[in-house]
Protein backbone atom coordinates (compact mmCIF):
# COMPACT_ATOMS: atom_id res chain seq x y z
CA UNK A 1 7.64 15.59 -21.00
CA UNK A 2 6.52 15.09 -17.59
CA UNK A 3 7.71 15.58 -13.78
CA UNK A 4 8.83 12.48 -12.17
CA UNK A 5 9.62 12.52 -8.28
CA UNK A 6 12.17 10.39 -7.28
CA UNK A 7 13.04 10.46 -3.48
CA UNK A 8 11.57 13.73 -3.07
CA UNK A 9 12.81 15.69 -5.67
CA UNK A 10 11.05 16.32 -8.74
CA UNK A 11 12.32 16.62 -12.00
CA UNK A 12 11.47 16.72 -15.98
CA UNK A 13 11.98 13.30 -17.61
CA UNK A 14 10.89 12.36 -20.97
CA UNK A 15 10.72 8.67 -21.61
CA UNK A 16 7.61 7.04 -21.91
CA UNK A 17 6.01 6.88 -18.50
CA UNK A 18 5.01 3.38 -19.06
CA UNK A 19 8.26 2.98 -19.70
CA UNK A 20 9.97 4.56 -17.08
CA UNK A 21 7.45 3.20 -14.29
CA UNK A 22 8.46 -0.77 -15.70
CA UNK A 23 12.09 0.04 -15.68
CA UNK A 24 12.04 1.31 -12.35
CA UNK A 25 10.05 -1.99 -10.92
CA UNK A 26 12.57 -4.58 -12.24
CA UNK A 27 15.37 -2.54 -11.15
CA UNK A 28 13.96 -2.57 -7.80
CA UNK A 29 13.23 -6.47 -8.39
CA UNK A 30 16.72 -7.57 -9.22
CA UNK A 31 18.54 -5.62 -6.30
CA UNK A 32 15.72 -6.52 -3.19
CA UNK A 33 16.91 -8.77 -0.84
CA UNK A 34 14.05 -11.77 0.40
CA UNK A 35 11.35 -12.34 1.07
CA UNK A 36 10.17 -8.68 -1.16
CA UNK A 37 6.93 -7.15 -1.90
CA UNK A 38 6.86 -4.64 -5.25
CA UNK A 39 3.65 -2.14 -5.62
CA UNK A 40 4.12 -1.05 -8.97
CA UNK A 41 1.41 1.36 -10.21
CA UNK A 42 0.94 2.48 -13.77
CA UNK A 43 -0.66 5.42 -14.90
CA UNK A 44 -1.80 4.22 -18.17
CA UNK A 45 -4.37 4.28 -19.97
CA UNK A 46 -5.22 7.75 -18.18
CA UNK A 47 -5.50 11.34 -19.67
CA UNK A 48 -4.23 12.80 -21.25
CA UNK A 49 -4.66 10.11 -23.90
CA UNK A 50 -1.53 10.36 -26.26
CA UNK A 51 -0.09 7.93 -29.04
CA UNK A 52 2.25 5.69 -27.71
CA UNK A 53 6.06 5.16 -28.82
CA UNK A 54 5.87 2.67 -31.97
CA UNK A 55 9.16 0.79 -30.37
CA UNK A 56 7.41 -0.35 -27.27
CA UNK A 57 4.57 -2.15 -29.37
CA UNK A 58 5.26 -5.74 -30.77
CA UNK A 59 1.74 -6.28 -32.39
CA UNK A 60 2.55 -9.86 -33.49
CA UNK A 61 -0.67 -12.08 -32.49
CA UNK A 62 -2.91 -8.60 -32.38
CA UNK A 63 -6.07 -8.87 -34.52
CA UNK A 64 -5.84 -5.37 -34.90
CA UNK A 65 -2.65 -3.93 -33.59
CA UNK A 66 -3.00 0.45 -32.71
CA UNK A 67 -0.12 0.24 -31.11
CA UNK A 68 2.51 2.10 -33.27
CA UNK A 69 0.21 2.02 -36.44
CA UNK A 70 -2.07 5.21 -35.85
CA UNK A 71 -3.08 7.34 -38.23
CA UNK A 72 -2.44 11.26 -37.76
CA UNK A 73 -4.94 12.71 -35.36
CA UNK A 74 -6.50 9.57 -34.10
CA UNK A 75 -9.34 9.68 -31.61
CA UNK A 76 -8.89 9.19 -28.17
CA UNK A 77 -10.58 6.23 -28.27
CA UNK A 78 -7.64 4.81 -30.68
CA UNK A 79 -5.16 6.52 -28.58
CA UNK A 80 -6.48 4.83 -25.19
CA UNK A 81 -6.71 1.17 -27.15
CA UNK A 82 -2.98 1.89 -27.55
CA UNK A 83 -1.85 3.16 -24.48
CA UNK A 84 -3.83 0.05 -23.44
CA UNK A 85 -1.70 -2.20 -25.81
CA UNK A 86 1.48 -0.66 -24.60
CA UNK A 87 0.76 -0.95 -21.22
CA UNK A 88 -0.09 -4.88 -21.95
CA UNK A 89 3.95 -4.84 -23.57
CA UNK A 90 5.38 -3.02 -21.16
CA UNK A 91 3.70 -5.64 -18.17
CA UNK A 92 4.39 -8.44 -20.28
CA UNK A 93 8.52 -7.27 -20.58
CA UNK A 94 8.40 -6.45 -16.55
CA UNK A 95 6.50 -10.41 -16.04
CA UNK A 96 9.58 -11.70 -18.48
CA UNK A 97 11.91 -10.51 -15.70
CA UNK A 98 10.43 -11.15 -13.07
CA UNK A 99 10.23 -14.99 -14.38
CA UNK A 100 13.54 -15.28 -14.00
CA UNK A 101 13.82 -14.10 -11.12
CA UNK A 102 11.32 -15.57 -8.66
CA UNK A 103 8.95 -17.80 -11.02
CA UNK A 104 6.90 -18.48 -8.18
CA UNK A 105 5.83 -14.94 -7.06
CA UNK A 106 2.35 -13.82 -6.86
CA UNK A 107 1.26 -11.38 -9.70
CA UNK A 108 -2.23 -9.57 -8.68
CA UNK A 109 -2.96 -7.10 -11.35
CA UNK A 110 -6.19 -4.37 -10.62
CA UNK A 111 -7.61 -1.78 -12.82
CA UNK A 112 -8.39 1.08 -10.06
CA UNK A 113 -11.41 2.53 -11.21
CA UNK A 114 -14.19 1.99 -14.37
CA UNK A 115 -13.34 2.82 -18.02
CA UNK A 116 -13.47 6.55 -18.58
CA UNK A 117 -16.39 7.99 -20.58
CA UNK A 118 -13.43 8.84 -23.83
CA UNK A 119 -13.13 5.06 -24.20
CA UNK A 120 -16.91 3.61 -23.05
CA UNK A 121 -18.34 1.77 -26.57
CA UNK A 122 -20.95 0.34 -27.40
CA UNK A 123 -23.64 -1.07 -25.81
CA UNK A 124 -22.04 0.89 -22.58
CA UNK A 125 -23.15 4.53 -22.48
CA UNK A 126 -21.37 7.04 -21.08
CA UNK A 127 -23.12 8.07 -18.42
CA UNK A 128 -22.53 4.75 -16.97
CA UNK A 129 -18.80 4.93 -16.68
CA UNK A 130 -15.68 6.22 -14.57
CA UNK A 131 -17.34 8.31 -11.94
CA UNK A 132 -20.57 6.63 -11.67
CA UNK A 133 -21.91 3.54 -9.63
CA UNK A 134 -23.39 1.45 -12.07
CA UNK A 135 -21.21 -1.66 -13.45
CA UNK A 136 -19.04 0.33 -16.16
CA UNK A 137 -18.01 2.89 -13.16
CA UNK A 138 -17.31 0.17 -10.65
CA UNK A 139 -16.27 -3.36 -12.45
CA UNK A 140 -12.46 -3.67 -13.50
CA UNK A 141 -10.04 -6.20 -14.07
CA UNK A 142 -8.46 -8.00 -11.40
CA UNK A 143 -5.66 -11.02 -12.87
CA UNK A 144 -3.89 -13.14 -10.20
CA UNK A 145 -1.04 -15.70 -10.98
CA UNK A 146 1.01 -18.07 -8.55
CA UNK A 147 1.49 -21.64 -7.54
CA UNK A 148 -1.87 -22.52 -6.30
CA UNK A 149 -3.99 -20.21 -8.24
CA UNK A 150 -6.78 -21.61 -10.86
CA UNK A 151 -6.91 -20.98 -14.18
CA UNK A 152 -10.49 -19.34 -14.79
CA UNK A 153 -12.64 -16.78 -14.21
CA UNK A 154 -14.97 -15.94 -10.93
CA UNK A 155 -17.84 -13.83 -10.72
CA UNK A 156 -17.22 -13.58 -7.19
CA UNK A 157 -17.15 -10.15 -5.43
CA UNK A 158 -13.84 -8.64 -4.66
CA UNK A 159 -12.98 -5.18 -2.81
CA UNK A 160 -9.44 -3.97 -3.40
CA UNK A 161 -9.39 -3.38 0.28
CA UNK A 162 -9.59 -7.36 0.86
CA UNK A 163 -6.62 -7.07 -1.18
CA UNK A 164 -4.35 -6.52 2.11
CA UNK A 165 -5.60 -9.79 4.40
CA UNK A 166 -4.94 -11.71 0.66
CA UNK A 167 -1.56 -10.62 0.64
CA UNK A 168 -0.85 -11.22 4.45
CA UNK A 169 -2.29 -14.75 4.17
CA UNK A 170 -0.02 -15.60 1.14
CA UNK A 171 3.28 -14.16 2.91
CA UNK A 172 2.37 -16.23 5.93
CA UNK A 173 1.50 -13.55 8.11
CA UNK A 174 -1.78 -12.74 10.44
CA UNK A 175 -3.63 -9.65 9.07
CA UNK A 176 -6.38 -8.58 11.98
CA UNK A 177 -8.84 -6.15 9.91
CA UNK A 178 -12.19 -5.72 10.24
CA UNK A 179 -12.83 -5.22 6.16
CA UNK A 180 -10.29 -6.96 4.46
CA UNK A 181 -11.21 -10.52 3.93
CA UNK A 182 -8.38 -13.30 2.38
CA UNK A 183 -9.22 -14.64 -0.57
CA UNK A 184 -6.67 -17.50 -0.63
């Protein structure tokens, strides 16, 4: 149960949020006219940590599937590696559709912040997590796919903010900012 606002007005809604987030993007997909741009932000894997729906979670391939096989009263570790591997189905259903409809479009995925201190393991410490400046407070994911782009992995430094001259460059259009540099 939580409060979703849709065009200003808020209201209690109870599927997944996951869910409901991924179903909203690829209805917006299939009825935006071109050239589009979809921002579609998820709120997973945040607090409060929760077991997932077991329908959402296709574990096939998973060395070690949570996702719909917790135990009564996991941790919130277990619950965040779930929410983590239902986020992962629910973006992988949403990239499905969006395959057919432009396979050619630019997918940049970001984490926005470090792993919280409920999920750090291991040689990380807590301390050194979400809300701190050392690498486990700072360093998250960042995935791009589209014609042109590399298969690999960089260590190169990226801001999200150089996120906006990226885009502009790849739809074509000039993007004057002092802080935001293109990566393409």
């Amino acid at each position: 149960s939580w409060s979703k606002t849709t065009n200003g007005s808020a209201a209690t809604t109870t599927p997944y949020a996951t869910t409901d987030t991924v179903d909203d993007a690829i209805a917006a997909m299939m009825g935006m006219p071109e050239p589009w741009f979809l921002y579609v932000s998820l709120n997973a894997p945040h607090t409060p940590y929760h077991t997932p729906p077991a329908s959402i979670c296709q574990p096939s391939g998973c060395a070690a599937p949570l996702c719909g096989n917790l135990s009564t009263n996991p941790s919130q570790l277990l619950q965040g590696k779930a929410m983590v591997e239902a986020m992962d189905a629910e973006l992988g259903r949403m990239l499905t559709v969006l395959d057919g409809v432009d396979p050619r479009a630019y997918v940049i995925f970001m984490g926005d912040n470090g792993t919280s201190r409920q999920m750090v393991e291991a040689p990380f410490i807590t301390q050194r997590a979400k809300g701190s400046v050392y690498e486990g407070g700072v360093n998250v994911p960042l995935i791009v796919r589209g014609p042109g782009v590399a298969q690999g992995e960089c260590s190169g430094l990226v801001s999200c903010v150089d996120l906006y001259a990226t885009i502009a460059d790849l739809a074509g259009r000039p993007a004057s900012t002092e802080d935001s540099v293109s990566r393409v």
